[in-house]
C-alpha atoms as a PDB file:
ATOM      1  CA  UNK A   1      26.524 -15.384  39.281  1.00  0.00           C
ATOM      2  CA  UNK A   2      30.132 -14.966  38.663  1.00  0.00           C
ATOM      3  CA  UNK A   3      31.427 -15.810  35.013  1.00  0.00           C
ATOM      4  CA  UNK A   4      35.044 -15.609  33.731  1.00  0.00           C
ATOM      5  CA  UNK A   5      36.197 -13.416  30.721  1.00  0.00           C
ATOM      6  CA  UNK A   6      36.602 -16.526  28.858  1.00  0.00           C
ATOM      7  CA  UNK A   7      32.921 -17.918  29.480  1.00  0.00           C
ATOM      8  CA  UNK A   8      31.559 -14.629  29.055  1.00  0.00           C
ATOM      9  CA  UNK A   9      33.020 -14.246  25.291  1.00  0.00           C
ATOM     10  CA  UNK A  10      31.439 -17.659  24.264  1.00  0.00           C
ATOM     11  CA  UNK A  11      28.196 -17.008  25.955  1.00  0.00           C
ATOM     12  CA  UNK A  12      28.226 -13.594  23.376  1.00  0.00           C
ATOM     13  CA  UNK A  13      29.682 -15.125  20.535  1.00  0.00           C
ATOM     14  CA  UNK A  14      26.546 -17.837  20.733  1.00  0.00           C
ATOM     15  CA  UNK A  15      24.068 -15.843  21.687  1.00  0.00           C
ATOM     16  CA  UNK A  16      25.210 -12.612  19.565  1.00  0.00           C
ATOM     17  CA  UNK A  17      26.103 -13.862  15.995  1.00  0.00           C
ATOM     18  CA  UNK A  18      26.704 -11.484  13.048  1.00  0.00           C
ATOM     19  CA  UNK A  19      23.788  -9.438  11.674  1.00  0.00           C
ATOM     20  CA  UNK A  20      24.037 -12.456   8.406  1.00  0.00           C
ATOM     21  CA  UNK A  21      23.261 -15.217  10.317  1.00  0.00           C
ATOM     22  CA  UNK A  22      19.989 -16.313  11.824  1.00  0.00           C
ATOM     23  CA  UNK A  23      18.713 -15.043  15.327  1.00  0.00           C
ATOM     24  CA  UNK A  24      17.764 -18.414  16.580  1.00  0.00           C
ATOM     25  CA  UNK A  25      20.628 -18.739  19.414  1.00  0.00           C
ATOM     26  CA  UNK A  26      19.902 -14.605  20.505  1.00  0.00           C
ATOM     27  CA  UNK A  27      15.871 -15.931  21.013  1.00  0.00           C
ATOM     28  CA  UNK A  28      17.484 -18.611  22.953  1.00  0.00           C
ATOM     29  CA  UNK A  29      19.956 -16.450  25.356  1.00  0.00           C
ATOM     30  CA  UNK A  30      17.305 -14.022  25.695  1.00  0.00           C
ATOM     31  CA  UNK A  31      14.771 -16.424  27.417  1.00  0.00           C
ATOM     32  CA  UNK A  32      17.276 -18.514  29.427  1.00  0.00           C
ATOM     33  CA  UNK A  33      18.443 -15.995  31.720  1.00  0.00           C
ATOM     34  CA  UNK A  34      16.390 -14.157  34.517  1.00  0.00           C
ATOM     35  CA  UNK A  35      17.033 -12.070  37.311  1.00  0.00           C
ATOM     36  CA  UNK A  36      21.129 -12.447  36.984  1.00  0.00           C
ATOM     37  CA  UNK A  37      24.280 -10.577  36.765  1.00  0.00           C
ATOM     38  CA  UNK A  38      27.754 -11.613  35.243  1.00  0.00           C
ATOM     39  CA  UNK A  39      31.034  -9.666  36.399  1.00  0.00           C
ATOM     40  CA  UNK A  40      33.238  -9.186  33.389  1.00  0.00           C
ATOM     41  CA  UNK A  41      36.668  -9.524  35.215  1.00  0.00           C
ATOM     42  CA  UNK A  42      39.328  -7.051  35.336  1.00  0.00           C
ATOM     43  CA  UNK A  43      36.661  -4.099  34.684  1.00  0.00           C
ATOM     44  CA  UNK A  44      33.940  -2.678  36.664  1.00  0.00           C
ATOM     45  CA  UNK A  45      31.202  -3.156  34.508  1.00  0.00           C
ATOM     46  CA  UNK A  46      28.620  -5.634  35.386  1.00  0.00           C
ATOM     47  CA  UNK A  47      26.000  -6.934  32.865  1.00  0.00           C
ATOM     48  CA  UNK A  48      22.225  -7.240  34.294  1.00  0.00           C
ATOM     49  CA  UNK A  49      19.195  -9.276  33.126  1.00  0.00           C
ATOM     50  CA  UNK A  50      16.225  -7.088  33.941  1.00  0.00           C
ATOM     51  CA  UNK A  51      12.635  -7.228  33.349  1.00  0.00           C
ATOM     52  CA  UNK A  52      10.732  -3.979  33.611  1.00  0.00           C
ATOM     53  CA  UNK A  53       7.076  -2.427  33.162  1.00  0.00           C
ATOM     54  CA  UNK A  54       7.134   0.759  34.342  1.00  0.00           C
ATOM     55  CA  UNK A  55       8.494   3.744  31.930  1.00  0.00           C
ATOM     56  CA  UNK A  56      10.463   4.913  34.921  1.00  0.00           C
ATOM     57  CA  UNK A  57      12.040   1.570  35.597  1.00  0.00           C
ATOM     58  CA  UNK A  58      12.765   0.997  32.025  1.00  0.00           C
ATOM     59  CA  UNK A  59      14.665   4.210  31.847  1.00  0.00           C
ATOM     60  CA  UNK A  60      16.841   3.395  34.367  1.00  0.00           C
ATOM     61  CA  UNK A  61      17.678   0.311  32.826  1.00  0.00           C
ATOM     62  CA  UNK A  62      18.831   2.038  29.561  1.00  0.00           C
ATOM     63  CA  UNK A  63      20.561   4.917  31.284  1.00  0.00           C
ATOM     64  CA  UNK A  64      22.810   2.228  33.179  1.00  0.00           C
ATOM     65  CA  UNK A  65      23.024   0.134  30.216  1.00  0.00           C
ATOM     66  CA  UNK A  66      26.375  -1.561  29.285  1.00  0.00           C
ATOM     67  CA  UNK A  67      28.105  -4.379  27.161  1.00  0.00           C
ATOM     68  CA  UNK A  68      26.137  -7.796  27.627  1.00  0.00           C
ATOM     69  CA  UNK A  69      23.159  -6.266  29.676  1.00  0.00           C
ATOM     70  CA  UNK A  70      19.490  -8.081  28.567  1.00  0.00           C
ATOM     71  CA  UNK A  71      16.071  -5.538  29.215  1.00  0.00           C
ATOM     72  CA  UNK A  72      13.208  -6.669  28.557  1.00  0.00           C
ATOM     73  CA  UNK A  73       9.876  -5.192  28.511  1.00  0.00           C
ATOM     74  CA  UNK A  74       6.860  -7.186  29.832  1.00  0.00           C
ATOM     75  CA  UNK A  75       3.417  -6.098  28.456  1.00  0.00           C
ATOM     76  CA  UNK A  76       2.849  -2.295  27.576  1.00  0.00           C
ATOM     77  CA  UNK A  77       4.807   0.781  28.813  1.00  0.00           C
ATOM     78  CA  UNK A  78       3.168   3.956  27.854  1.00  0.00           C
ATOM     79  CA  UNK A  79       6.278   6.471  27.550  1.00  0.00           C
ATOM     80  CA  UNK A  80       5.960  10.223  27.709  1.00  0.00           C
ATOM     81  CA  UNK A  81       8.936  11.328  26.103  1.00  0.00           C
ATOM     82  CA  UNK A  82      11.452  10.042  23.284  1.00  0.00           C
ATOM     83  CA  UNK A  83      13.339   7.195  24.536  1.00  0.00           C
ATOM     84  CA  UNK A  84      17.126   7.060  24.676  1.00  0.00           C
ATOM     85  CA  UNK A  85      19.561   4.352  23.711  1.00  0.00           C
ATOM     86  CA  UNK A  86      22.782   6.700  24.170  1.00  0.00           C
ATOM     87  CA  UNK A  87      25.064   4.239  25.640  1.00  0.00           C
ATOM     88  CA  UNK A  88      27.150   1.306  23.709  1.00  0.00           C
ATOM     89  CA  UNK A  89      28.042  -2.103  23.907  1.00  0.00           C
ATOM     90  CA  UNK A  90      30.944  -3.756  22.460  1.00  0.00           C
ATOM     91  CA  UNK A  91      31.300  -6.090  19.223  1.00  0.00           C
ATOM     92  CA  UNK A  92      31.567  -8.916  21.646  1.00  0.00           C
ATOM     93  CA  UNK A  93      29.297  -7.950  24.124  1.00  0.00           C
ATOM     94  CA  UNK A  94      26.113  -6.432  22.786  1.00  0.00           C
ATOM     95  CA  UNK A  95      23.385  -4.565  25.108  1.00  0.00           C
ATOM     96  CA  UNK A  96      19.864  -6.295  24.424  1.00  0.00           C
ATOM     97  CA  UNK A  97      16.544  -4.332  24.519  1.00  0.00           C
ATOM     98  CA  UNK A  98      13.706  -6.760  23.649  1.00  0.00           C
ATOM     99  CA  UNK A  99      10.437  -7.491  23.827  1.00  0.00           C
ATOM    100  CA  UNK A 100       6.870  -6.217  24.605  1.00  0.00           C
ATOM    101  CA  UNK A 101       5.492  -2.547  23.587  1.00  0.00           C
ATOM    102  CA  UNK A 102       6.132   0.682  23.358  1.00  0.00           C
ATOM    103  CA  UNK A 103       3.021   3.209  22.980  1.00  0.00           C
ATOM    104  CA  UNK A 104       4.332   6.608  22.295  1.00  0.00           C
ATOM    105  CA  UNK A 105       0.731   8.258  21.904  1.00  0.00           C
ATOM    106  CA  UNK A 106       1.278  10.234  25.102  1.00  0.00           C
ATOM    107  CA  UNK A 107       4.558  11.846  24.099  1.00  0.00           C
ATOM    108  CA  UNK A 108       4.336  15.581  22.944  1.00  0.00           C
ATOM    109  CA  UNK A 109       3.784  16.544  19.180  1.00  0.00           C
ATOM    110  CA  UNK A 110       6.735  15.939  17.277  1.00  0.00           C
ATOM    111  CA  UNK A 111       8.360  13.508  19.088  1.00  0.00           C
ATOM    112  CA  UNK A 112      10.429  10.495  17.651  1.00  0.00           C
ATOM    113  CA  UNK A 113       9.110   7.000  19.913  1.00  0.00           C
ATOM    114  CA  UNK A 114      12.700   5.865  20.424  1.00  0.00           C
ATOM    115  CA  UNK A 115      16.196   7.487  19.029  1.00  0.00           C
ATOM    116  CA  UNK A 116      19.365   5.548  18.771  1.00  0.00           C
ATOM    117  CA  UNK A 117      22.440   7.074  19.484  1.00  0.00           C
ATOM    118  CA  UNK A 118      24.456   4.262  20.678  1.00  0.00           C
ATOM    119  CA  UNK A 119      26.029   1.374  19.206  1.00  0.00           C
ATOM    120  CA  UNK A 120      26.126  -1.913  19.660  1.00  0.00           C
ATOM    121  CA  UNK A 121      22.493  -2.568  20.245  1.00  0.00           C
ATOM    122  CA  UNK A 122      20.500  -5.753  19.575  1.00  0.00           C
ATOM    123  CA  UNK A 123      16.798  -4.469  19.361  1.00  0.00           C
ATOM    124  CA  UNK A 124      14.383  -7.152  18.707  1.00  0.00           C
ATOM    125  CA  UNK A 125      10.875  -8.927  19.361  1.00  0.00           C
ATOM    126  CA  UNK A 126       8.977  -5.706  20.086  1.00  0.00           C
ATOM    127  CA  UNK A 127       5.958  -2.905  19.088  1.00  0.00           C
ATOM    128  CA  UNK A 128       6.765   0.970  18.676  1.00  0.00           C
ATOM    129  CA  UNK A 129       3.787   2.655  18.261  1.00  0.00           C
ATOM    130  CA  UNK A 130       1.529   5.623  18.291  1.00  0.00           C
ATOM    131  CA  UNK A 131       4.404   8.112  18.134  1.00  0.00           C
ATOM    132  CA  UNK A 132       3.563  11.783  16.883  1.00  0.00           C
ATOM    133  CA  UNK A 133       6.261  11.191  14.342  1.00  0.00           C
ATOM    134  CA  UNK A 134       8.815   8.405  13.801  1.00  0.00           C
ATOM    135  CA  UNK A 135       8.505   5.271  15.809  1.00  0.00           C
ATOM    136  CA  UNK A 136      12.484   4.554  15.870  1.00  0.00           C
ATOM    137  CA  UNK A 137      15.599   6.676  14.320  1.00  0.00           C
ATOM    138  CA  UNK A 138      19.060   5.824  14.196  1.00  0.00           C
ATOM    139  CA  UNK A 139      20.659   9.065  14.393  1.00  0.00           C
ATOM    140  CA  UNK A 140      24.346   8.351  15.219  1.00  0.00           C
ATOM    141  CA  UNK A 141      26.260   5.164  16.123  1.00  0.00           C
ATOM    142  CA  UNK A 142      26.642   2.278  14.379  1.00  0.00           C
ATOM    143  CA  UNK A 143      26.378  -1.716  14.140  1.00  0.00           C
ATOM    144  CA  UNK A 144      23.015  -1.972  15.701  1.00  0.00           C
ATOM    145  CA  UNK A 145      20.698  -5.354  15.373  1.00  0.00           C
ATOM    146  CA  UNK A 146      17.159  -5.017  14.449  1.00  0.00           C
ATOM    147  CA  UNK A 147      15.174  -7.931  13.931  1.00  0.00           C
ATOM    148  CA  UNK A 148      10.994  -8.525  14.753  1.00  0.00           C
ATOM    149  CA  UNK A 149      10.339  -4.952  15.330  1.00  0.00           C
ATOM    150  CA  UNK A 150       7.106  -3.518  14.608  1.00  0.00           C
ATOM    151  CA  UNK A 151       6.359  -0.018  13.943  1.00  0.00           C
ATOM    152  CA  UNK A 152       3.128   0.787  13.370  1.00  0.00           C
ATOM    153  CA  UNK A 153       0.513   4.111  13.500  1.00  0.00           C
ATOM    154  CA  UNK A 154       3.350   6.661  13.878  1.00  0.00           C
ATOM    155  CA  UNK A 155       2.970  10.014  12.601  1.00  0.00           C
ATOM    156  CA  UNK A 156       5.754  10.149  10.382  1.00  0.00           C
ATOM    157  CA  UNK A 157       7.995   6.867   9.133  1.00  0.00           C
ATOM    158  CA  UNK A 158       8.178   3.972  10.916  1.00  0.00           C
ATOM    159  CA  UNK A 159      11.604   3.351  11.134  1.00  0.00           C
ATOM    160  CA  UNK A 160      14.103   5.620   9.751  1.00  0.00           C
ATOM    161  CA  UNK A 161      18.491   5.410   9.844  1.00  0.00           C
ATOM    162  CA  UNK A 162      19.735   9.135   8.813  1.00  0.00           C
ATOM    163  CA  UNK A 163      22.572  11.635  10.205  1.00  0.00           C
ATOM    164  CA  UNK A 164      25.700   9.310   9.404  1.00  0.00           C
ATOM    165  CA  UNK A 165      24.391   6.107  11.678  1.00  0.00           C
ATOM    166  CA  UNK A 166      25.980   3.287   9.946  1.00  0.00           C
ATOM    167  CA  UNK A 167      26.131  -0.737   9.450  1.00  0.00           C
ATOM    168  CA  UNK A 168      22.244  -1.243  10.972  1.00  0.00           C
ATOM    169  CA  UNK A 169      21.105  -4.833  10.050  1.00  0.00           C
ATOM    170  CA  UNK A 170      17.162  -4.755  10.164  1.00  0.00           C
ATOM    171  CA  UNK A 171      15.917  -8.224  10.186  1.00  0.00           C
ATOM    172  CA  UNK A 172      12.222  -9.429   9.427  1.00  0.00           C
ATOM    173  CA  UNK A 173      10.649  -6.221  10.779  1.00  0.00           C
ATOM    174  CA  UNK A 174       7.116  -5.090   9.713  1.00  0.00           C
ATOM    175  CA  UNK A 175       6.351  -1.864   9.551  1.00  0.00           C
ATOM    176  CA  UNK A 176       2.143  -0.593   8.949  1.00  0.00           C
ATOM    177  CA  UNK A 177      -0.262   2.120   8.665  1.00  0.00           C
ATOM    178  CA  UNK A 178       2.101   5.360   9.865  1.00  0.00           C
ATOM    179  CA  UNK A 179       0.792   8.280   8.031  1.00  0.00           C
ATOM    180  CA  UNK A 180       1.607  12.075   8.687  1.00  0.00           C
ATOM    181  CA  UNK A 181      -1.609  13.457   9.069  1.00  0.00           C
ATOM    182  CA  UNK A 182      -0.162  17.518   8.749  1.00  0.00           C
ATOM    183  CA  UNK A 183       1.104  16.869   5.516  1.00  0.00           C
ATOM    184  CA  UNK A 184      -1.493  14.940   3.850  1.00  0.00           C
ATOM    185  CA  UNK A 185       0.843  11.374   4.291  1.00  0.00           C
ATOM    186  CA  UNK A 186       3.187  13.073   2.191  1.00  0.00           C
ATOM    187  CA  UNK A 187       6.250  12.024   4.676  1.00  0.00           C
ATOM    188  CA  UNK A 188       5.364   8.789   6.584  1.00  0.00           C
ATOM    189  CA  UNK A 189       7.539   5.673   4.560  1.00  0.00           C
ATOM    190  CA  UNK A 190       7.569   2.091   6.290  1.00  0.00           C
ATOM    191  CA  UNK A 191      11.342   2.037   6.362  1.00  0.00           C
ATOM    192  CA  UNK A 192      13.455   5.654   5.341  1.00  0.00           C
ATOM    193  CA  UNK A 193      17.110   5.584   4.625  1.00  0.00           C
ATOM    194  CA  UNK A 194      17.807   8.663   3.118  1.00  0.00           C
ATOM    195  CA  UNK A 195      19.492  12.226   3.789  1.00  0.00           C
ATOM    196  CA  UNK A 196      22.225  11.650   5.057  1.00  0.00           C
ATOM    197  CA  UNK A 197      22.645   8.307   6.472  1.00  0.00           C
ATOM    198  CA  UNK A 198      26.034   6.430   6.631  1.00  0.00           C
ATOM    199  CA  UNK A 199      27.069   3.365   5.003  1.00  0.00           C
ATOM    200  CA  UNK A 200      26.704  -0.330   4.558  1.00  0.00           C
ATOM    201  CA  UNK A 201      22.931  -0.087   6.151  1.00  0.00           C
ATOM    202  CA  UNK A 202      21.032  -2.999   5.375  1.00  0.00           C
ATOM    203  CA  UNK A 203      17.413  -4.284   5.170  1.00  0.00           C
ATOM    204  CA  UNK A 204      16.448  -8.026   4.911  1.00  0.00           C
ATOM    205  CA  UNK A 205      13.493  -9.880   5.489  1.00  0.00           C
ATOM    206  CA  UNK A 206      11.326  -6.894   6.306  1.00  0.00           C
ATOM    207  CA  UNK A 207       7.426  -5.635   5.395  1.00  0.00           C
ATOM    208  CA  UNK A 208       5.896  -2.933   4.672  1.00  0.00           C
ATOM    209  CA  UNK A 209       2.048  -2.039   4.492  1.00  0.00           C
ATOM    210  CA  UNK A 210      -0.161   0.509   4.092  1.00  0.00           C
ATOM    211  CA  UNK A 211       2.035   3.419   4.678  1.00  0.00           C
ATOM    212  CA  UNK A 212       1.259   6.643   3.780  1.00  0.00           C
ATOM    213  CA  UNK A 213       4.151   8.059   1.477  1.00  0.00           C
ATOM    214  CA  UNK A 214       6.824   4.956   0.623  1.00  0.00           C
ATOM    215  CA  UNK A 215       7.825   1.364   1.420  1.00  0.00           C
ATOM    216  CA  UNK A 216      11.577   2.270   1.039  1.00  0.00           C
ATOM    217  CA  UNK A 217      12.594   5.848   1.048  1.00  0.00           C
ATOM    218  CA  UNK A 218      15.993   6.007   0.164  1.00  0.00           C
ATOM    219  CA  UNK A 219      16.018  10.108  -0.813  1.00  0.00           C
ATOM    220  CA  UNK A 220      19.312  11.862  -0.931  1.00  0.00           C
ATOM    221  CA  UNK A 221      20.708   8.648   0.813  1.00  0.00           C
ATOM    222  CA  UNK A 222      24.556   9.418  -0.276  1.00  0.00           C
ATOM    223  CA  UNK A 223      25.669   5.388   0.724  1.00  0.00           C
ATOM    224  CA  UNK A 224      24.865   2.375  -0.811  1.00  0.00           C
ATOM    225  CA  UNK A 225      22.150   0.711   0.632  1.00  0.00           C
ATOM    226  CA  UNK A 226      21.093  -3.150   0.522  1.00  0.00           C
ATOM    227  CA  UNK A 227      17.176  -4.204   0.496  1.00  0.00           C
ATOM    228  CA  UNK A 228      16.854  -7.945  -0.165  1.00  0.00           C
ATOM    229  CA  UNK A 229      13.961 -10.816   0.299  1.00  0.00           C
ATOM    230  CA  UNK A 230      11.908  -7.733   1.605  1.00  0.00           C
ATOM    231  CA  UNK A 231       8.014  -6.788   0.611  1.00  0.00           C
ATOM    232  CA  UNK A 232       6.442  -3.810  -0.160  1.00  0.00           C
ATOM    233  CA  UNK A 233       2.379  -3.281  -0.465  1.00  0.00           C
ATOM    234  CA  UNK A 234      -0.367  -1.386  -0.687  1.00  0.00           C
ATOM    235  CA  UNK A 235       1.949   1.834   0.321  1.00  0.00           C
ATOM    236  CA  UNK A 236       0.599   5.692  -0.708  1.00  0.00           C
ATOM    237  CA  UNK A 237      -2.586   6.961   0.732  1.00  0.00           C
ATOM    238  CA  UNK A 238      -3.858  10.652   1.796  1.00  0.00           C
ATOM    239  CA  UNK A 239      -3.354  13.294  -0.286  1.00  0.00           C
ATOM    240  CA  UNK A 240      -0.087  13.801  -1.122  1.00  0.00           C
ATOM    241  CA  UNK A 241       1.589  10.497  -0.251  1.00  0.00           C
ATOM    242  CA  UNK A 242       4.187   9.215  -3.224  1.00  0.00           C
ATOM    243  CA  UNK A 243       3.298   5.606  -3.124  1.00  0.00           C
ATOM    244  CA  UNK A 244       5.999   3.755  -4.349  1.00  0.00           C
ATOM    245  CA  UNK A 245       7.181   0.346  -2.930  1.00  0.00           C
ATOM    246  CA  UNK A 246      11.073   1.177  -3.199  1.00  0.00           C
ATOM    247  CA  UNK A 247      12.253   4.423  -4.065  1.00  0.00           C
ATOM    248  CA  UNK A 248      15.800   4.528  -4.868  1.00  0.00           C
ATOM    249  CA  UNK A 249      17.437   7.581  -4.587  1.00  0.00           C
ATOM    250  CA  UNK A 250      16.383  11.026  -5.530  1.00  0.00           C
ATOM    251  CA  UNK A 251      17.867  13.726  -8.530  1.00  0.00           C
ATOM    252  CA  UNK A 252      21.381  14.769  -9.170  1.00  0.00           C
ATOM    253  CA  UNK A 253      22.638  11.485  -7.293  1.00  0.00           C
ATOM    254  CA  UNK A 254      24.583   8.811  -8.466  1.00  0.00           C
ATOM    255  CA  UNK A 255      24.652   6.288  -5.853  1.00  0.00           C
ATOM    256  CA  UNK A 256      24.427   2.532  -6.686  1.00  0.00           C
ATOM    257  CA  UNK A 257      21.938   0.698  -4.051  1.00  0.00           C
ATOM    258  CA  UNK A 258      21.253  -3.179  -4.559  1.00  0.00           C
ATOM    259  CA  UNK A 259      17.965  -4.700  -4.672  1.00  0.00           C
ATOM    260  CA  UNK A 260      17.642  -8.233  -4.520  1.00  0.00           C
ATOM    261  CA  UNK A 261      14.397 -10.858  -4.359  1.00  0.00           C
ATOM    262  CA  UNK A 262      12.067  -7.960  -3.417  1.00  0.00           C
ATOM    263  CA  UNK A 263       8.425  -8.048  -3.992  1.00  0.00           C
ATOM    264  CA  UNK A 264       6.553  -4.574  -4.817  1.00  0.00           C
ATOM    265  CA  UNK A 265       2.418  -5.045  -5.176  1.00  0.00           C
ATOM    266  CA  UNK A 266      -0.547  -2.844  -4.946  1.00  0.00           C
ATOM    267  CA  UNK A 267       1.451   0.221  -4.755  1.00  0.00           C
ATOM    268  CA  UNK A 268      -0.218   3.808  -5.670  1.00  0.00           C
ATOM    269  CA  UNK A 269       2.737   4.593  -8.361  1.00  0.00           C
ATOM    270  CA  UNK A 270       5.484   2.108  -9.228  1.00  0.00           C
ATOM    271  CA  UNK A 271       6.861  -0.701  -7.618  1.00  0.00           C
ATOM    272  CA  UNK A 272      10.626   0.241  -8.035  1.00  0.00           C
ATOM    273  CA  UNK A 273      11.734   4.074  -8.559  1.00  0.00           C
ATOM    274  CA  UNK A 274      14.930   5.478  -8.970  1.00  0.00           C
ATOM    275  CA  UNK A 275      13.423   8.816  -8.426  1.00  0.00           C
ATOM    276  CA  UNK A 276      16.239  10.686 -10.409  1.00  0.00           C
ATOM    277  CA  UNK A 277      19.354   8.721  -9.492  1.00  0.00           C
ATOM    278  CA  UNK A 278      21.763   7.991 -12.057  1.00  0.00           C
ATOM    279  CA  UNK A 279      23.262   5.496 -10.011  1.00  0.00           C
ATOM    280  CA  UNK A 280      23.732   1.461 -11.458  1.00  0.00           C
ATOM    281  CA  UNK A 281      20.706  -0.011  -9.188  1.00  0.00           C
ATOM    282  CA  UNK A 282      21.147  -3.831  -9.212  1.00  0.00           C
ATOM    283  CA  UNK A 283      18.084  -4.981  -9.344  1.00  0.00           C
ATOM    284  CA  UNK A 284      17.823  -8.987  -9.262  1.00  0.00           C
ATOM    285  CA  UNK A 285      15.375 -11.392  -8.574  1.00  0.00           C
ATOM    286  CA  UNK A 286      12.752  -8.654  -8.066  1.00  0.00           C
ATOM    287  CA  UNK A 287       9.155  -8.116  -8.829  1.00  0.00           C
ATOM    288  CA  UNK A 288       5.552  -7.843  -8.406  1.00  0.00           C
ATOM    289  CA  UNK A 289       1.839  -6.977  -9.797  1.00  0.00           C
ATOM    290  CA  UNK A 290      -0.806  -3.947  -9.258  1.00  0.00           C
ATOM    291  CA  UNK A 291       0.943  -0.904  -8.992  1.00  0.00           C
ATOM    292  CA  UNK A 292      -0.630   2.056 -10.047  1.00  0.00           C
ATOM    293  CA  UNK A 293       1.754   2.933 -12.721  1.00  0.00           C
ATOM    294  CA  UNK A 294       3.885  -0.193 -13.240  1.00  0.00           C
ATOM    295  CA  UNK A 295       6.655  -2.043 -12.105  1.00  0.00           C
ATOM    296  CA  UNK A 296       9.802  -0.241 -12.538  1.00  0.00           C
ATOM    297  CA  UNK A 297      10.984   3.656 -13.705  1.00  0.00           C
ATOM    298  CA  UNK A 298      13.772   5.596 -13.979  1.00  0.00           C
ATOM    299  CA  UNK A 299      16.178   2.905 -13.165  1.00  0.00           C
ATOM    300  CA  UNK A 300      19.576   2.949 -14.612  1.00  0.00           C
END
């Protein structure tokens, strides 16, 4: 199916909106097309709709990936190494990995599930579990799309953004039950931003349950970081996990993060920690009940 420049840059600009506007019309683009391919003009690039459910099929998909390609998984693929997303698409023409599941249990020990190096990703509608340690990392790249990703039973957090990767919008994800079982759960958060990743990273809409160490790890995170309308529950279990619903930082920062009509409950500790950071948190709109040692602490 041939489609000219001009059609092409509607079709994304519909079906690819910015990370603060709702997903409805990339649910939409995503199920209309099968088995197609659009030429963008004056460049040799074409972008592909593919359905895969083999691991080997799937990774050539994402090795050819670019701008405005759409794979989707159907059912379960059951990978045996860390996945890949190296490649990039454009701010106009996004590559789209969605749906179905990932099981990582038969990757080797210490292995991430999936590592993003590229940008320009939309990620969404899809289960990462099972791996030996994180389910998903953003490592490098920026301006990725996250939204109805679950990562759950990974051996280490679910999904984590470090190493300077930059302006990630994660949208209504879940993330459950990921526990490092070497270190007593002293490691395994629902969502970790922290080290060293880059700025303007941003989590809205997301959950997380019954993970070993944090909700929100946001430890030596040097960037601002933005957590809004997200819940965190029941987090800190094993040994040695930390159990806080949003930890904010870590000593000898100052780094100001906003927090904004979150909901912390059941946690082992507190519900909001600044862990050390000197940093002006904005906290508004926040709250919550039953955590083992209150609501808030060490919040400047």
């Amino acid at each position: 199916m041939k489609t000219n420049l001009k059609l092409l840059l509607a079709m994304a600009t519909i079906g690819f909106a910015s990370c603060d506007t709702s997903d409805s019309a990339i649910l939409e683009t995503e199920n209309s097309v099968n088995n197609t391919q659009t030429t963008i003009e004056n460049s040799n690039l074409t972008a592909k709709n593919t359905t895969v459910t083999s691991e080997s099929a799937l990774r050539s998909a994402i090795s050819n990936a670019v701008a405005g390609d759409i794979i989707t998984i159907s059912g379960t693929i059951n990978l045996t190494k860390t996945l890949e997303l190296a490649k990039s698409g454009t701010s106009s023409s996004k590559i789209n990995f969605t749906g179905g599941t990932l099981n990582c249990s038969g990757l080797p020990s210490g292995s991430w599930g999936v590592k993003v190096n590229g940008s320009y990703w939309n990620i969404t509608n899809m289960t990462i579990k099972n791996a030996p340690d994180c389910g998903i990392v953003f490592q490098a790249g920026g301006y990725n799309y996250v939204y109805n990703v679950t990562t759950s039973n990974n051996g280490d957090s679910g999904l984590q953004i470090y190493n300077g990767s930059h302006d990630n919008f994660i949208y209504k994800c879940k993330s459950n039950d990921n526990y490092d079982a070497a270190n007593g759960g002293e490691n395994a958060d629902g969502y970790a931003c922290k080290l060293s990743a880059g700025k303007n990273n941003v989590f809205d809409g997301c959950v997380a349950n019954h993970n070993s160490d944090d909700g929100w790890d946001l430890y030596g995170q040097p960037y601002t970081v933005t957590i809004r309308n997200c819940t965190a529950s029941n987090n800190g279990f094993g040994s040695n996990g930390d159990g806080n619903g949003f930890k904010l930082g870590s000593a000898n920062q100052n780094v100001a993060h906003t927090v904004t009509n979150n909901t912390a409950t059941k946690n082992l500790a507190w519900g909001y920690d600044g862990n050390g950071n000197t940093g002006h948190i904005t906290i508004t709109g926040s709250g919550g009940s039953g955590n083992g040692k209150g609501l808030f602490a060490r919040l400047y």
